[in-house]
N, C-alpha and C. Protein backbone atom coordinates (compact mmCIF):
# COMPACT_ATOMS: atom_id res chain seq x y z
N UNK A 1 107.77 82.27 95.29
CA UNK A 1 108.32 82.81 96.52
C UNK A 1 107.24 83.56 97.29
N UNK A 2 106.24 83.23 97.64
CA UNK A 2 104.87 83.77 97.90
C UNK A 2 104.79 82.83 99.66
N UNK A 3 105.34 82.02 99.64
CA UNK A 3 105.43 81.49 100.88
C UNK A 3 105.92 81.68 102.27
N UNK A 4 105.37 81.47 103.27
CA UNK A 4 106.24 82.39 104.45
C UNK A 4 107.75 82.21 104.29
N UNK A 5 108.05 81.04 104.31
CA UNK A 5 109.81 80.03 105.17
C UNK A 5 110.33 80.87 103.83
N UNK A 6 110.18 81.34 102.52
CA UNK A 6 110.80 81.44 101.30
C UNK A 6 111.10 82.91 101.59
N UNK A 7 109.82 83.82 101.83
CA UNK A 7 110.02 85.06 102.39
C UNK A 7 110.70 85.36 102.97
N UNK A 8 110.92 84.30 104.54
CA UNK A 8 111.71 84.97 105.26
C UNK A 8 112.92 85.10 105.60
N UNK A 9 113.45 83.87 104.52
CA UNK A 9 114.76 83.81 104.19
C UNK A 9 115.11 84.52 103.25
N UNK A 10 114.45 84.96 102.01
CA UNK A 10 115.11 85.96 101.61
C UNK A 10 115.52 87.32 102.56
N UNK A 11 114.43 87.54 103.14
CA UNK A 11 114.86 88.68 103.79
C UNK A 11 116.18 88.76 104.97
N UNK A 12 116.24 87.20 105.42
CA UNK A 12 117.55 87.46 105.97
C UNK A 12 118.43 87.06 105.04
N UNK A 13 118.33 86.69 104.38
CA UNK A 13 119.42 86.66 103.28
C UNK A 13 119.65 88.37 103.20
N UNK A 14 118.83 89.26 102.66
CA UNK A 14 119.15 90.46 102.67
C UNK A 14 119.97 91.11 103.61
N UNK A 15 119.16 90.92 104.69
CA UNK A 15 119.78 91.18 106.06
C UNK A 15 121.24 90.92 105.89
N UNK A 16 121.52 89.69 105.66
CA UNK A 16 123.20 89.51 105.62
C UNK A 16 123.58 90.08 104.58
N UNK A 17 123.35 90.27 103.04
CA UNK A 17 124.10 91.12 102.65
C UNK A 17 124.24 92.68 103.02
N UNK A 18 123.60 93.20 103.88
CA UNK A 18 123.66 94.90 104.20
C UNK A 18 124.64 95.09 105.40
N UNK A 19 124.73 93.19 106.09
CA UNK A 19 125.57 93.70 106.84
C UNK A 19 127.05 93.51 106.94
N UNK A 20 126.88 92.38 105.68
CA UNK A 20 128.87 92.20 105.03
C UNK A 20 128.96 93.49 104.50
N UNK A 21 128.48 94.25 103.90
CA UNK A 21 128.58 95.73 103.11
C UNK A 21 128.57 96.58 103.95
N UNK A 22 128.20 96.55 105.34
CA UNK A 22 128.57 97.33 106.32
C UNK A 22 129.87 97.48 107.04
N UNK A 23 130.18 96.65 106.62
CA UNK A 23 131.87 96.50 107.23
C UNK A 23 132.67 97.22 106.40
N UNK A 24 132.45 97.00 105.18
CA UNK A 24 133.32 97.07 103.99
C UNK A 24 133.16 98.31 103.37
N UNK A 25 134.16 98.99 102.93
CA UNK A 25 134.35 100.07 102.60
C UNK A 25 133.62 100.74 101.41
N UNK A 26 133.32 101.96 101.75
CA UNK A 26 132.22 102.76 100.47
C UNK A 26 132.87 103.56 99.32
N UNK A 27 133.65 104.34 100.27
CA UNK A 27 133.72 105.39 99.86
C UNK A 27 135.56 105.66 100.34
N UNK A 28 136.37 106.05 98.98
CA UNK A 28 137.95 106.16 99.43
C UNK A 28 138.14 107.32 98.62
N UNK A 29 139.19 108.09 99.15
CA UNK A 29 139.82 109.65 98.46
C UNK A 29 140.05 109.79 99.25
N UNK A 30 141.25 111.15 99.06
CA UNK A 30 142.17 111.97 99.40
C UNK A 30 141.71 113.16 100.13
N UNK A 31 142.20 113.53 101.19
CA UNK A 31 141.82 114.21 102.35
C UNK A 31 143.05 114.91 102.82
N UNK A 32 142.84 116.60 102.21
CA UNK A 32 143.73 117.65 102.69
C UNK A 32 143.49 118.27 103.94
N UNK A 33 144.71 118.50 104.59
CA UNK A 33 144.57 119.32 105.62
C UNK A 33 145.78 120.21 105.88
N UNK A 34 145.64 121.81 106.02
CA UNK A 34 146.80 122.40 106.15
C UNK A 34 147.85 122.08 107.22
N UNK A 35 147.50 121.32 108.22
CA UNK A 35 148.28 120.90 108.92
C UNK A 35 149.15 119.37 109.51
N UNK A 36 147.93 118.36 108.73
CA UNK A 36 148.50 117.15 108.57
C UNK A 36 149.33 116.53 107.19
N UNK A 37 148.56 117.45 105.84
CA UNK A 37 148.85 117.12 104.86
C UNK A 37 147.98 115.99 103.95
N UNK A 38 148.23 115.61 103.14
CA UNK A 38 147.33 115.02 102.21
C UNK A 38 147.54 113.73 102.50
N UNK A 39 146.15 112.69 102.42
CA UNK A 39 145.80 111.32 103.12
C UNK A 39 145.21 110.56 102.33
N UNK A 40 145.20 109.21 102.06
CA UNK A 40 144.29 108.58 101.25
C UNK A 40 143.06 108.02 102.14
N UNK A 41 142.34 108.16 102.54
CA UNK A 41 141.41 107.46 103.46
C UNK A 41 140.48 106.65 102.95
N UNK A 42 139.60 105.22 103.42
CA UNK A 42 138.84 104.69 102.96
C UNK A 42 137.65 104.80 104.09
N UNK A 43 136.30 104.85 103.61
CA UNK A 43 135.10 104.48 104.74
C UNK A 43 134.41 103.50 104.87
N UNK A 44 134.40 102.84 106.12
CA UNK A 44 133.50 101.94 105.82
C UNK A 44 131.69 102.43 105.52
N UNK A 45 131.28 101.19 105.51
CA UNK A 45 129.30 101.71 105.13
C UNK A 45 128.92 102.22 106.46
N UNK A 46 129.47 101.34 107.35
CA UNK A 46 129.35 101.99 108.55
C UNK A 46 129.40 103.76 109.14
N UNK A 47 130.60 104.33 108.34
CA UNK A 47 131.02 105.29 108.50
C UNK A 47 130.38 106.34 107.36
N UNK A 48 130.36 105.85 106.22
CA UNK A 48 129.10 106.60 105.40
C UNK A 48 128.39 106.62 105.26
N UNK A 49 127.59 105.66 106.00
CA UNK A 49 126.24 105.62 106.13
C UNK A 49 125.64 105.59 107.46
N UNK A 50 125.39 106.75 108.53
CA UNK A 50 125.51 106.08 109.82
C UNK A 50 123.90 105.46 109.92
N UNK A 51 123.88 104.36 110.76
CA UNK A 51 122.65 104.10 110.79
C UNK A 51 122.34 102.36 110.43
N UNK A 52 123.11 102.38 109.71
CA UNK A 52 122.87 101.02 108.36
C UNK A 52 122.91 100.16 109.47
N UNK A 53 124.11 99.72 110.67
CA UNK A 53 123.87 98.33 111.29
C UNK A 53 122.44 98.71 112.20
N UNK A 54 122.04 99.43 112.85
CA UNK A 54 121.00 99.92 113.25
C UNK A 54 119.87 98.59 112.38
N UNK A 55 119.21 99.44 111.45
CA UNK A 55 118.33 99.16 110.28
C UNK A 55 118.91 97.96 109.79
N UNK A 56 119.81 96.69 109.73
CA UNK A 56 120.33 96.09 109.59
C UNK A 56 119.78 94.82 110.63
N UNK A 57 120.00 95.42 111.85
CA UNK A 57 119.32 94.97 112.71
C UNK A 57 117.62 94.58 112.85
N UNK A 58 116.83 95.89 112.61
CA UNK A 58 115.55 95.61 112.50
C UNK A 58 114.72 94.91 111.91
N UNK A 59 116.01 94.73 110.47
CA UNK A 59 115.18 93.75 109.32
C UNK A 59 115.73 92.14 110.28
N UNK A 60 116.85 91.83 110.39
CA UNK A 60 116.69 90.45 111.14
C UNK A 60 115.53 90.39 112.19
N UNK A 61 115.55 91.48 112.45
CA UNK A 61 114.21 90.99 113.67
C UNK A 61 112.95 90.72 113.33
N UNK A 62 112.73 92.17 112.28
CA UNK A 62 111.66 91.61 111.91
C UNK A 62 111.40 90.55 110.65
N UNK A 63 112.17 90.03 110.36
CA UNK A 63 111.97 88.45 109.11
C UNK A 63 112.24 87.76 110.40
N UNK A 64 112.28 87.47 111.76
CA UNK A 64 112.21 86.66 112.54
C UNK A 64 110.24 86.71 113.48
N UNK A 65 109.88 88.22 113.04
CA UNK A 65 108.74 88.56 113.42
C UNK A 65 107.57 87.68 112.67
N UNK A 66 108.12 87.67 111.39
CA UNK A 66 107.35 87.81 110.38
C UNK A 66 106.96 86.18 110.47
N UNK A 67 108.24 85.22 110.31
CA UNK A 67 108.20 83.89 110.45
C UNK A 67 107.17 83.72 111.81
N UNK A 68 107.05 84.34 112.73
CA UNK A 68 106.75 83.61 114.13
C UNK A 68 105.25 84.38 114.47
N UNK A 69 104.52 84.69 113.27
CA UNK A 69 104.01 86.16 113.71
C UNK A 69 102.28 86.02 113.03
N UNK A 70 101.19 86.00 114.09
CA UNK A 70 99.94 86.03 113.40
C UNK A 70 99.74 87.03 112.56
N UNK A 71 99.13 86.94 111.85
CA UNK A 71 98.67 87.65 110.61
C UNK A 71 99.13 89.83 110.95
N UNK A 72 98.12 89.69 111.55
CA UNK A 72 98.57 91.10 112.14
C UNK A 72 99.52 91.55 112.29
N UNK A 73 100.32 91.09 113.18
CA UNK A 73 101.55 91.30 113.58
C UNK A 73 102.48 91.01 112.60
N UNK A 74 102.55 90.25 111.32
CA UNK A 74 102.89 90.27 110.34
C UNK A 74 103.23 91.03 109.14
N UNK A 75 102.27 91.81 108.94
CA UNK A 75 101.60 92.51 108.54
C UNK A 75 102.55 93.78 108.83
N UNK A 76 102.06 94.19 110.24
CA UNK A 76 102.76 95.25 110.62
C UNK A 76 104.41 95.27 110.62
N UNK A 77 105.00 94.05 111.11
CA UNK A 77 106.47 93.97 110.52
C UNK A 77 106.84 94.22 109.28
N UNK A 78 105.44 93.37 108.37
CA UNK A 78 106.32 94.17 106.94
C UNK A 78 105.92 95.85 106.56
N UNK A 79 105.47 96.22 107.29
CA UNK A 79 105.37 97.82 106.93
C UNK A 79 106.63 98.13 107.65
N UNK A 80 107.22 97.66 108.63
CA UNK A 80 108.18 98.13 109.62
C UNK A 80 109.74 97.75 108.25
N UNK A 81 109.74 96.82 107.88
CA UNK A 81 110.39 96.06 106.72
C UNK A 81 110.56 97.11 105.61
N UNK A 82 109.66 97.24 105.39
CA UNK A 82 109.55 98.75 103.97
C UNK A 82 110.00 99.15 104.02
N UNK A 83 109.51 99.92 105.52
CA UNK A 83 110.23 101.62 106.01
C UNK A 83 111.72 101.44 105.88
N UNK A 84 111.95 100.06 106.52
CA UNK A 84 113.84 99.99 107.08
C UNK A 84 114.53 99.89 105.22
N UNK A 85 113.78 99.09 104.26
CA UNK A 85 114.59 98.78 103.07
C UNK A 85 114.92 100.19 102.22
N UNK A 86 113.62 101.31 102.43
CA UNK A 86 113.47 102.49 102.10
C UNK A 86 114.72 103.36 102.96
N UNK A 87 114.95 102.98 104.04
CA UNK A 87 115.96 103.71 104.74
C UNK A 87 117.16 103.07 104.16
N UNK A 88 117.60 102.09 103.81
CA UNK A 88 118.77 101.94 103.51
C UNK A 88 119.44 102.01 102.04
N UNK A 89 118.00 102.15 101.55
CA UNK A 89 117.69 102.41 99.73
C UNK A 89 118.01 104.46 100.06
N UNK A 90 117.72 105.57 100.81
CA UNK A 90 118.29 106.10 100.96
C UNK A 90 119.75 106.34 101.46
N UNK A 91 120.09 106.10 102.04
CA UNK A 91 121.25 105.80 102.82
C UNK A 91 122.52 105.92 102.27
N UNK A 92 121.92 104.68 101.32
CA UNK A 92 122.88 104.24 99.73
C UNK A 92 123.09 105.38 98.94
N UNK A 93 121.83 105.77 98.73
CA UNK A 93 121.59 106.82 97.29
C UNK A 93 121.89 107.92 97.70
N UNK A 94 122.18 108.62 99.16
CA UNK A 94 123.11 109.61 99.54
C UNK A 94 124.28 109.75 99.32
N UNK A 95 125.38 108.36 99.78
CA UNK A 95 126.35 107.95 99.30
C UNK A 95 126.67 107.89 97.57
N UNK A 96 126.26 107.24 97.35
CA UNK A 96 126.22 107.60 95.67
C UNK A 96 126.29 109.12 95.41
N UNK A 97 125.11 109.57 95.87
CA UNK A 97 124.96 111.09 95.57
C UNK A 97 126.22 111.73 95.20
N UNK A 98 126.71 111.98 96.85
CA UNK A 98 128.07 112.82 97.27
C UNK A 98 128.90 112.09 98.03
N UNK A 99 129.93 111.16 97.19
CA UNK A 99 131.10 110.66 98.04
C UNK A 99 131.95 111.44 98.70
N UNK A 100 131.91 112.92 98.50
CA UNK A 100 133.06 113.69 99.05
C UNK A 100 132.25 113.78 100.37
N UNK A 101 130.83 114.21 100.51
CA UNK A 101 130.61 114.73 101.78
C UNK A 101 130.59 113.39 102.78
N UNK A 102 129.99 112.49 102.48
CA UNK A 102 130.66 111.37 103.13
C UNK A 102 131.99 111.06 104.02
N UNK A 103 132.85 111.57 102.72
CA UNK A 103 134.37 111.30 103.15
C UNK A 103 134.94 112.55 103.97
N UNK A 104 134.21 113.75 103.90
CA UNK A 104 134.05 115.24 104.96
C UNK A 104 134.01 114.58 106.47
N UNK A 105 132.07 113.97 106.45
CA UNK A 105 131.92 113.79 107.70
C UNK A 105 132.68 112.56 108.21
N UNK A 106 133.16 112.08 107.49
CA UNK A 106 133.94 110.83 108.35
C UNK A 106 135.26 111.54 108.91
N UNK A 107 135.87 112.48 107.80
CA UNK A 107 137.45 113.30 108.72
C UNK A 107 136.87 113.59 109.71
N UNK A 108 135.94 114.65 109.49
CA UNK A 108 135.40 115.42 111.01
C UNK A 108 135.03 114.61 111.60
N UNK A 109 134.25 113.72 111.84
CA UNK A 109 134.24 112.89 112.92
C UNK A 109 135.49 112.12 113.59
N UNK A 110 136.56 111.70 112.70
CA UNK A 110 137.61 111.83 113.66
C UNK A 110 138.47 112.71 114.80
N UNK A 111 138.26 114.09 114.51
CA UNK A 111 138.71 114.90 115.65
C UNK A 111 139.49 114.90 114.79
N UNK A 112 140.76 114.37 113.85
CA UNK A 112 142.08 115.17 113.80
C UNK A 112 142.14 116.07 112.91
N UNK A 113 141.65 116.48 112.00
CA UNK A 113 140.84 117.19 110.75
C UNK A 113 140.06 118.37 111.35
N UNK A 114 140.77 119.89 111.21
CA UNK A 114 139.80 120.41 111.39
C UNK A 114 139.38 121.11 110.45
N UNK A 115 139.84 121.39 108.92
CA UNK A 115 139.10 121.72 107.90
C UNK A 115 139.70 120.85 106.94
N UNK A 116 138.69 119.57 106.51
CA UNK A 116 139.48 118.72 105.90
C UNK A 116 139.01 119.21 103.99
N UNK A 117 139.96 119.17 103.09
CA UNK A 117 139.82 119.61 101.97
C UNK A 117 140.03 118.18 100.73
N UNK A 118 138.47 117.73 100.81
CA UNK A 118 138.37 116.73 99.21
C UNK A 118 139.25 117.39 97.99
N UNK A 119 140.20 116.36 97.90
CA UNK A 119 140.60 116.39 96.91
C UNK A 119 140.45 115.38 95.54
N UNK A 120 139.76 114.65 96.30
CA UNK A 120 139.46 113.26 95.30
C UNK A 120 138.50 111.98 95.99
N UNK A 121 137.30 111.99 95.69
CA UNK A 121 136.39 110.93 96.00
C UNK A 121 135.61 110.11 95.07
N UNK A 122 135.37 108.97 95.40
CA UNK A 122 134.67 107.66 94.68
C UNK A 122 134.05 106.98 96.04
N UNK A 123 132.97 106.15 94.80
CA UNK A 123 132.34 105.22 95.38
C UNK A 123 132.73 103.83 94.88
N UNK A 124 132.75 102.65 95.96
CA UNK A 124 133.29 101.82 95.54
C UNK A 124 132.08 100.69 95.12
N UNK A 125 132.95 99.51 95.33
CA UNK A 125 131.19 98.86 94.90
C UNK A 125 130.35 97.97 95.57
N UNK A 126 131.27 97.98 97.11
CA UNK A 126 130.13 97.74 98.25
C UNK A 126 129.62 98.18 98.40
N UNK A 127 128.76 99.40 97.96
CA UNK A 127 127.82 100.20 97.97
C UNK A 127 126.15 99.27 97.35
N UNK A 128 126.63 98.68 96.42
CA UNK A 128 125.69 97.56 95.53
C UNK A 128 125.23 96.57 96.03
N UNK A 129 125.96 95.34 97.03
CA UNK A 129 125.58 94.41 98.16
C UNK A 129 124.12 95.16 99.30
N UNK A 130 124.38 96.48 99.91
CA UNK A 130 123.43 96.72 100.48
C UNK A 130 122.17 97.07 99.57
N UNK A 131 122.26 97.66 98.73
CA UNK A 131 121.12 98.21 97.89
C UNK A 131 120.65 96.81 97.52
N UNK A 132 121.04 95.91 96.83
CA UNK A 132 120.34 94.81 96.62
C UNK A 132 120.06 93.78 98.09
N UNK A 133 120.40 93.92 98.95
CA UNK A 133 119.93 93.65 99.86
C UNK A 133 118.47 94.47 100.39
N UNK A 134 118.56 95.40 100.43
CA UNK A 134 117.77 96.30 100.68
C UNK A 134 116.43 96.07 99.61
N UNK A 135 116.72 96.01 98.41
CA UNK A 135 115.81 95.88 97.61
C UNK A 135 114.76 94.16 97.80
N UNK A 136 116.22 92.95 98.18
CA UNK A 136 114.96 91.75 98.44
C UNK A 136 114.38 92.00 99.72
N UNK A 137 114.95 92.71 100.66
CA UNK A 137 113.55 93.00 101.69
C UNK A 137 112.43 94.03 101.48
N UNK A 138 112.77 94.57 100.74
CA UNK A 138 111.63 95.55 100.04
C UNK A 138 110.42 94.69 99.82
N UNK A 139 111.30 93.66 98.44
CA UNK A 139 110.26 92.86 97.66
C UNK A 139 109.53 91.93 99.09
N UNK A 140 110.86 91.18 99.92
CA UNK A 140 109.87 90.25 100.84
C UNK A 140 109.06 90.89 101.99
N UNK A 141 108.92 92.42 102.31
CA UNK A 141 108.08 92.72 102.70
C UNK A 141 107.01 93.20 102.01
N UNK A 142 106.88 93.48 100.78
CA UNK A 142 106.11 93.71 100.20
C UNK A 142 104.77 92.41 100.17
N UNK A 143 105.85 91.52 99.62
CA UNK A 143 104.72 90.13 99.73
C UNK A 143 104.31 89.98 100.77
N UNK A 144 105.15 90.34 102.43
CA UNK A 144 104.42 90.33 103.17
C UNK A 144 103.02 90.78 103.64
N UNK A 145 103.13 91.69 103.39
CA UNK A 145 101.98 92.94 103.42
C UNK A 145 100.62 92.11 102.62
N UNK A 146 100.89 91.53 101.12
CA UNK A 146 100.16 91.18 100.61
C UNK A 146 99.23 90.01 100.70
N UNK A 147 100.51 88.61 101.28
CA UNK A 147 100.04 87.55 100.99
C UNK A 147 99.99 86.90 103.04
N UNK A 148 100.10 88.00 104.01
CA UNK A 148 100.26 87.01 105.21
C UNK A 148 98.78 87.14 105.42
N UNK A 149 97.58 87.41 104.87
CA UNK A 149 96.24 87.12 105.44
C UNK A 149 96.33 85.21 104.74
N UNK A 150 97.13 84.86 103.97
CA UNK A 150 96.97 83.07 103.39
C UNK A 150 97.86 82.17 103.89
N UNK A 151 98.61 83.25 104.70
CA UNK A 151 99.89 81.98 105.27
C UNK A 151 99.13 81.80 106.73
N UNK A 152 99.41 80.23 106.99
CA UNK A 152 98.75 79.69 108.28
C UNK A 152 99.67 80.43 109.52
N UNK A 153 99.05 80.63 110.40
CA UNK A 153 99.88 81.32 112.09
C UNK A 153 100.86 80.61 112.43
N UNK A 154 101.79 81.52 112.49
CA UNK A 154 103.16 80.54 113.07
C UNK A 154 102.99 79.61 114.56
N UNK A 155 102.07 80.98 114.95
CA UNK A 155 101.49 80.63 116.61
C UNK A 155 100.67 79.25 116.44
N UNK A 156 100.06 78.89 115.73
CA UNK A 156 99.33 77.32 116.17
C UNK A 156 99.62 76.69 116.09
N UNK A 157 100.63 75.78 115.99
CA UNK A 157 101.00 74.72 116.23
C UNK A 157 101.44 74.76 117.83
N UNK A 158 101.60 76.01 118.67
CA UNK A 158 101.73 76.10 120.21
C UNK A 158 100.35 76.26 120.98
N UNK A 159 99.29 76.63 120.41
CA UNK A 159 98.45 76.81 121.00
C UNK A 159 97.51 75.99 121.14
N UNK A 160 96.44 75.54 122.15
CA UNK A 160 95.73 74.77 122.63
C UNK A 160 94.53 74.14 121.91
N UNK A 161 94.17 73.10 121.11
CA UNK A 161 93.18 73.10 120.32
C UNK A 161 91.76 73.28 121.59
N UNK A 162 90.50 73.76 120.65
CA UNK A 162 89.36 73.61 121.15
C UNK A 162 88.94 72.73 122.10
N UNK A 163 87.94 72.54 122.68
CA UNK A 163 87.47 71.99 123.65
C UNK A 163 86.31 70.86 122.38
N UNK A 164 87.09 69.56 122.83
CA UNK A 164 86.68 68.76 121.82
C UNK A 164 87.19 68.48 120.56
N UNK A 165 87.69 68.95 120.19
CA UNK A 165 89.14 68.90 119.23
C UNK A 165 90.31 67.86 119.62
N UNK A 166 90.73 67.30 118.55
CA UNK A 166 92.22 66.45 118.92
C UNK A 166 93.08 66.91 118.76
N UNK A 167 94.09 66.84 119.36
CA UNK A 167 95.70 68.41 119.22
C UNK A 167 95.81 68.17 117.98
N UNK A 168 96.23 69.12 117.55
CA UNK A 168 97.02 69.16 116.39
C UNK A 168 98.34 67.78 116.32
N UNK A 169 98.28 67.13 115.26
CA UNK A 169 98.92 66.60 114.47
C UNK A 169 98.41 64.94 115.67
N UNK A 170 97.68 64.65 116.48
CA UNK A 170 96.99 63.56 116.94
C UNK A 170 96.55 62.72 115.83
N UNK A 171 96.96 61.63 115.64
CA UNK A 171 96.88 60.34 114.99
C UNK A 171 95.21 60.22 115.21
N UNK A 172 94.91 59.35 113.87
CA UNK A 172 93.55 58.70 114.35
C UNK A 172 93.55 57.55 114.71
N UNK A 173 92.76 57.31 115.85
CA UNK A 173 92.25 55.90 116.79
C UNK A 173 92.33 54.74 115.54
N UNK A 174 91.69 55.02 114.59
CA UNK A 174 91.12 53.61 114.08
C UNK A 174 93.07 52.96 113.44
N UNK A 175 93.53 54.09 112.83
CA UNK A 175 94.82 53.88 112.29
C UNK A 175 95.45 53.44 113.59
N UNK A 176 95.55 53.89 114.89
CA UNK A 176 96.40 53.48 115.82
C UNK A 176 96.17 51.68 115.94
N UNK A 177 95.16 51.54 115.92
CA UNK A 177 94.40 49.98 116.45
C UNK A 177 95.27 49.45 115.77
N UNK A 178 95.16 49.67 113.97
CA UNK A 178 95.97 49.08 113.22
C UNK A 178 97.06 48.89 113.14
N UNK A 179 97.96 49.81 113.71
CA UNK A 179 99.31 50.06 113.73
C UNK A 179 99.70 48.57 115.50
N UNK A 180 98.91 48.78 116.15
CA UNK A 180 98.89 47.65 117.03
C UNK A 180 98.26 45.77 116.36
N UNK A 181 97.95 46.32 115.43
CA UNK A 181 97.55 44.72 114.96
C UNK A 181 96.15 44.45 115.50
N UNK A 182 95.69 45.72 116.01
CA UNK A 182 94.15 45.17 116.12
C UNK A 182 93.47 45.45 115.06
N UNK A 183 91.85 44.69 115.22
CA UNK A 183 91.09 44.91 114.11
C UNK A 183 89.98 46.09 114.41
N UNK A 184 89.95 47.33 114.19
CA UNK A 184 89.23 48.04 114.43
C UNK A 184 87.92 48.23 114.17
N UNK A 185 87.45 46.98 113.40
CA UNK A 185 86.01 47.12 112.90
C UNK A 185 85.40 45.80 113.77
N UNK A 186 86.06 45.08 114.89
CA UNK A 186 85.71 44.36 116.01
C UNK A 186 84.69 44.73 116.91
């Protein structure tokens, strides 16, 4: 898996799992309030994790960078790649941490909660889809970083050969003759 096309599908492969796990719920318990009364609520990743479709985003872009991307610029996507798998490898491990405060800031962010009281929190196990997502873009930016000075430029096959050069992927004359039924050594 050292290859660009292999790389960069894992990484959107990743990409898609952080962002089915973004939909899907993290974190569920019970949520007191002296004036509404006691609630079972569920969060999505979205909601316990703010940020994730964000960073979710960046990695599709950049495993689209990475595929289309001279060396350099490669390069620099997968440091950009790191940072984002490292952000969502936190993200996670906050959640894990403290499901209650999670399930805090999500009451309060609704407005109807104004001192909401955990009475009971868990993590569920969409929590695991992003982290291992997170983790193969880790790994496929990692290889990035390592191995895009050996992968050929996505860019040349668009760009202009030399002056005196035959384009890229130009047939040779003597094979063409042949392919016409001439004799090229005439």
């Amino acid at each position: 898996m050292t290859g660009r096309r292999p790389v960069v599908l894992a990484m959107l492969a990743g990409a898609a799992l952080m962002l089915l796990a973004e939909g899907r719920p993290w974190v569920r318990g019970r949520v007191a309030d002296g004036l509404v009364g006691a609630s079972e609520i569920a969060v999505p990743g979205s909601g316990a994790a703010p940020g994730l479709l964000a960073v979710t985003l960046v990695v599709a872009a950049g495993a689209v960078v990475v595929a289309t991307a001279t060396e350099r610029i490669a390069r620099l996507a997968g440091a950009v790649l790191l940072a984002a798998s490292l952000t969502v490898l936190a993200l996670a491990s906050s959640v894990l941490r403290d499901p209650a405060g999670s399930l805090r800031a999500h009451a309060l962010s609704g407005g109807t909660l104004t001192t909401p009281e955990i009475t009971q929190a868990r993590t569920l196990a969409w929590v695991w889809p992003a982290v291992a997502g997170a983790l193969v873009v880790g790994l496929g930016a990692g290889v990035t970083l390592v191995r895009a000075g050996r992968w050929r430029s996505g860019r040349s096959r668009y760009e202009r050969p030399a002056a005196g050069e035959p384009p890229a992927g130009a047939s040779d004359p003597m094979w063409d003759a042949l392919s016409r039924g001439e004799d090229p050594t005439d």
